[in-house]
Protein backbone atom coordinates (compact mmCIF):
# COMPACT_ATOMS: atom_id res chain seq x y z
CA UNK A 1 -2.86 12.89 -19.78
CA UNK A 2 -0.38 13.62 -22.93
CA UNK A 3 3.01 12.19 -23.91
CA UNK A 4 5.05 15.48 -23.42
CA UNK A 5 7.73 16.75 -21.51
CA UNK A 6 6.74 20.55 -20.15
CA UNK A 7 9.58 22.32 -18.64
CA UNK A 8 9.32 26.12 -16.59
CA UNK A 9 7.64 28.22 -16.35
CA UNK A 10 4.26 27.08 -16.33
CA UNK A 11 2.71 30.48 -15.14
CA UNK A 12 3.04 34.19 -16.27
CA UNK A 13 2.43 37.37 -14.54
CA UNK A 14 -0.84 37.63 -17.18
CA UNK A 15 -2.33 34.36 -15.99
CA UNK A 16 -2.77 33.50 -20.03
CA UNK A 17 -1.47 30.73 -22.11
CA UNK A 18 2.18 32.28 -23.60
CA UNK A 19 5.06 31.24 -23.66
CA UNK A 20 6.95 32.07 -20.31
CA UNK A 21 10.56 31.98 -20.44
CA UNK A 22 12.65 31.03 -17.13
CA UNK A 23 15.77 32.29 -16.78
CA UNK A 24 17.22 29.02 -17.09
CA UNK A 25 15.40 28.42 -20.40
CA UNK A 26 17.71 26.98 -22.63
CA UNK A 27 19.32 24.08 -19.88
CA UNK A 28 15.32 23.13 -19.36
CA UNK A 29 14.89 23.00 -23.21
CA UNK A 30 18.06 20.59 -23.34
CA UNK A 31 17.16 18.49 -20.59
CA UNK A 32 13.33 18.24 -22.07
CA UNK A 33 14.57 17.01 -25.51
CA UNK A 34 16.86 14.40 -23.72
CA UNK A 35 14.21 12.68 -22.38
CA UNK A 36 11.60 13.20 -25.27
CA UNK A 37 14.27 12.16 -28.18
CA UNK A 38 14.35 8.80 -26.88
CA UNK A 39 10.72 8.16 -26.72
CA UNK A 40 9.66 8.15 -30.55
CA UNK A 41 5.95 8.54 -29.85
CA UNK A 42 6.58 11.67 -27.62
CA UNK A 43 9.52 13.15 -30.36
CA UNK A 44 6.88 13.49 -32.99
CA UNK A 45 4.91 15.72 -31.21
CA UNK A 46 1.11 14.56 -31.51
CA UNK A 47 0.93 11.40 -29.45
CA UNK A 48 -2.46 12.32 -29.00
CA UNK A 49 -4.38 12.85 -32.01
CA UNK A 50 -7.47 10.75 -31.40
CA UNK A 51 -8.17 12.56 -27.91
CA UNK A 52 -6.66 16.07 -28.87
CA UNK A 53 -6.63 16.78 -32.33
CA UNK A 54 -5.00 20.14 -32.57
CA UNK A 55 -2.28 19.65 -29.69
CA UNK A 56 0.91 19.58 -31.01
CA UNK A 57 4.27 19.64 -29.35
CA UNK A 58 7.50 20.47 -31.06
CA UNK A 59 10.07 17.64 -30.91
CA UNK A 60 7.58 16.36 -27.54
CA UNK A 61 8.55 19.19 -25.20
CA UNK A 62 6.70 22.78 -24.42
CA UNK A 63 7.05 25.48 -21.60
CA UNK A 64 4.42 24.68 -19.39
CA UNK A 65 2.88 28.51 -19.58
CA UNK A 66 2.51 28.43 -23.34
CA UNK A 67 0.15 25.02 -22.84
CA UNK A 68 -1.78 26.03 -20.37
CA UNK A 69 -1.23 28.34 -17.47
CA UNK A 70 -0.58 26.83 -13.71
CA UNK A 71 -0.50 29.43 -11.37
CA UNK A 72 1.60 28.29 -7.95
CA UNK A 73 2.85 24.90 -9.53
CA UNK A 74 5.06 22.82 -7.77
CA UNK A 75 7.13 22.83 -10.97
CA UNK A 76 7.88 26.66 -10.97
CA UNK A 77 7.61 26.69 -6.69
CA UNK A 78 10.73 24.51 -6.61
CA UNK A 79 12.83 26.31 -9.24
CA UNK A 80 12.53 29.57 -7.30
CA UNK A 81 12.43 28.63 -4.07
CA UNK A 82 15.09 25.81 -4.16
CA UNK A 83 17.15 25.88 -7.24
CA UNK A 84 16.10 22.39 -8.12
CA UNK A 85 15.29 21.94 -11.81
CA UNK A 86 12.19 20.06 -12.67
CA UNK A 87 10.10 18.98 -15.40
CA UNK A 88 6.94 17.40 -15.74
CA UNK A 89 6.96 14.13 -17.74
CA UNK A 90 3.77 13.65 -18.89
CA UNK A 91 3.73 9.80 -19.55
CA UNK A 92 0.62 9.10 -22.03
CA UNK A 93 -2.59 9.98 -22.96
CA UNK A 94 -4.70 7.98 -21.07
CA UNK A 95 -4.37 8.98 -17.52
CA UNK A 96 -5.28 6.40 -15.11
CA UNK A 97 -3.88 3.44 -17.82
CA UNK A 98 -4.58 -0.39 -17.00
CA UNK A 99 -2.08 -2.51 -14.94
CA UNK A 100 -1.50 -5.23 -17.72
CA UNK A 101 -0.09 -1.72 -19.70
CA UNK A 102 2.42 -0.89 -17.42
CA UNK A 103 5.29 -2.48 -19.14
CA UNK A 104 4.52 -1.04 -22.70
CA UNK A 105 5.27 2.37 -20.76
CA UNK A 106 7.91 1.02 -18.98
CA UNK A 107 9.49 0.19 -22.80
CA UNK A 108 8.83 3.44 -24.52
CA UNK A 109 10.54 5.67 -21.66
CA UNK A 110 13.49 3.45 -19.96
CA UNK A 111 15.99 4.48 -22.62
CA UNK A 112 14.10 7.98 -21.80
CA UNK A 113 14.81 7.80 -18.39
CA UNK A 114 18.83 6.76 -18.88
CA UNK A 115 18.86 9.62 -20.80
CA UNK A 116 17.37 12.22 -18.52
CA UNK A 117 19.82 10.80 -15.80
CA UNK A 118 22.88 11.23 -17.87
CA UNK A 119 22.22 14.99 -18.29
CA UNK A 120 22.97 15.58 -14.50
């Protein structure tokens, strides 16, 4: 888990970790920091510091490829195959959090969430 919103592509024709622009770049940059400017944690860009020290995420959003490289993600499989623009929302950094939490993440990403929905 991290608290970070990775947008396509999140492979490259190397199959290393660098940034891989879509063609569609900028509109999944602006959708990315729509969601991610209304979570305060994720803006700041290292949510995670206990559990990953030297991860750091520019305003809470990165192309997927330049954090680590997914070949034949579902992500990148639907942009090219159906024109639908996805991004991953990456929620916390705990992955498998406790039910009593729930509603902490449930406060730190609705206005997220309106957001994100507006953009469409």
């Amino acid at each position: 888990g991290s608290l970070v919103v990775n947008y396509p592509f999140d492979d490259d024709e190397q199959g290393i970790a660098i940034y891989s622009k879509s063609p569609d770049d900028a509109v999944f940059q602006k959708l990315a920091l729509a969601y991610s400017k209304e979570n305060a944690k994720m803006y700041q860009g290292s949510p995670c510091k206990d559990m990953y020290p030297n991860e750091y995420f520019p305003h809470g959003i990165t192309n997927g490829a330049h954090w680590y490289n997914v070949p034949g993600g579902m992500q990148d499989w639907n942009y090219l195959h159906t024109n639908c623009f996805e991004v991953t929302i990456e929620l916390g950094c705990v992955k498998y959090p406790k039910a009593e939490e729930l509603p902490k993440y449930w406060a730190q990403n609705r206005r997220s969430l309106l957001q994100f929905m507006k953009q469409v």
